[in-house]
Protein backbone atom coordinates (compact mmCIF):
# COMPACT_ATOMS: atom_id res chain seq x y z
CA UNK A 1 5.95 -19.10 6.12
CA UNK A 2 8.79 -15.99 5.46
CA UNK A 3 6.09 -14.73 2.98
CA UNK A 4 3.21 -14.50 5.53
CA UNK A 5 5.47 -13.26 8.18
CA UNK A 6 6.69 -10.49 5.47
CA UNK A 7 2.96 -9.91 4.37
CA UNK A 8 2.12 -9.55 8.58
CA UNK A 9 3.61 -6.03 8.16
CA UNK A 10 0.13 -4.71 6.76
CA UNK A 11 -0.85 -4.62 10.22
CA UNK A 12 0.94 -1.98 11.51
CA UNK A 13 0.74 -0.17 8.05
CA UNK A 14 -3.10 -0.07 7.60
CA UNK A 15 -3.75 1.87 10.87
CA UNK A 16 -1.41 4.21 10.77
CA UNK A 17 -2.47 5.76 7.75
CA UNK A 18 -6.22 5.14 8.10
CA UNK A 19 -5.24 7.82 10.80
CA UNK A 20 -3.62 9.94 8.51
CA UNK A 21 -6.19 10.09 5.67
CA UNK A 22 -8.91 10.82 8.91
CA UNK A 23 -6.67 13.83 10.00
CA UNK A 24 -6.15 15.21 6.21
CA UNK A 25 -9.66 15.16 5.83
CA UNK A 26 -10.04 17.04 8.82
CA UNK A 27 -7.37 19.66 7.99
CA UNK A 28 -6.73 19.80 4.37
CA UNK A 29 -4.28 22.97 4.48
CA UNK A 30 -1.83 20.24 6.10
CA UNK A 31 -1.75 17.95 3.11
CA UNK A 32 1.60 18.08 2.44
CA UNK A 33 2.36 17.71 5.94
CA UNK A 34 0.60 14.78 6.74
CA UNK A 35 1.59 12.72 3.66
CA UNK A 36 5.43 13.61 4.75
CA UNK A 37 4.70 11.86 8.00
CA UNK A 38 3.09 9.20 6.88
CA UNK A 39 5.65 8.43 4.69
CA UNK A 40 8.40 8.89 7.28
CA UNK A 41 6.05 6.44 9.59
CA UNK A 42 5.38 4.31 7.06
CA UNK A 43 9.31 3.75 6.17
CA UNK A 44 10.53 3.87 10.25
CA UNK A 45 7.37 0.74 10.59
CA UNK A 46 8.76 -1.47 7.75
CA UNK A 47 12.44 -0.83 8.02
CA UNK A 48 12.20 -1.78 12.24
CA UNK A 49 9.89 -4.52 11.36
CA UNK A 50 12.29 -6.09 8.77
CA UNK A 51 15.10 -5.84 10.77
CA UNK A 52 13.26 -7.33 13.50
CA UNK A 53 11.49 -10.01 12.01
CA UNK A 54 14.08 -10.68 8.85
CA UNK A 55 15.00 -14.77 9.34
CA UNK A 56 18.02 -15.77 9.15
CA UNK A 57 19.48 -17.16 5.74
CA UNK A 58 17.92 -15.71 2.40
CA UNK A 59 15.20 -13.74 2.95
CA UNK A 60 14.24 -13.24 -0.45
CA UNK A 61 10.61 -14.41 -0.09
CA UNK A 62 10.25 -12.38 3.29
CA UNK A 63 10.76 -9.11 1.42
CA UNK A 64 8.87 -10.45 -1.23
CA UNK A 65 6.04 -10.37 1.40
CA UNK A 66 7.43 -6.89 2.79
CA UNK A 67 6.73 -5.67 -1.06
CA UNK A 68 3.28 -6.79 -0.91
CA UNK A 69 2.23 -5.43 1.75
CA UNK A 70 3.59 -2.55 0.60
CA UNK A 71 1.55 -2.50 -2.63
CA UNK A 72 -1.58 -3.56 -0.03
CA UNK A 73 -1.10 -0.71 1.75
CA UNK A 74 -0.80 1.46 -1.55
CA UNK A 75 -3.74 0.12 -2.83
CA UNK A 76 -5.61 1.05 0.45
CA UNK A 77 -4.43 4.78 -0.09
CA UNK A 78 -5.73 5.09 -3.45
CA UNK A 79 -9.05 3.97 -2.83
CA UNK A 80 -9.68 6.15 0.20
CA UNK A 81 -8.27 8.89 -1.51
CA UNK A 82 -10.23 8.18 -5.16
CA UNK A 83 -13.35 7.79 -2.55
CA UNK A 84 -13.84 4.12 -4.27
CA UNK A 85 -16.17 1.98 -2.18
């Protein structure tokens, strides 16, 4: 259940950046802009959610979750930006 309630982070991830790959493609002279605050977004959403949602005892499978959401979210980048369908 800690790895599902670590994976439940994708939620919050997978909007915020479908957001920010919308508004690059809108205003590519901001590039480096917009991937600096989606990083910064990206680390304030999964640091507050860990901290909120982080059981009590080891929580080694929870970040284990955290991770692959992480690598979800990752993935998701990579094929908007390679245009992969």
């Amino acid at each position: 259940m800690e790895y599902l309630t670590g994976l439940a982070v994708v939620i919050g991830l997978l909007p915020l950046n479908r957001f920010a790959l919308q508004w690059g493609d809108q205003q590519p002279t901001n590039a480096l802009g917009i991937v600096s605050v989606m990083m910064f977004m990206n680390a304030v959403i999964v640091l507050v959610y860990a901290g909120v949602m982080k059981p009590e005892g080891d929580a080694t499978i929870f970040i284990l979750g955290v991770f692959t959401a992480l690598m979800i979210n990752m993935m998701y980048k990579l094929k908007s930006l390679l245009g992969v369908k």
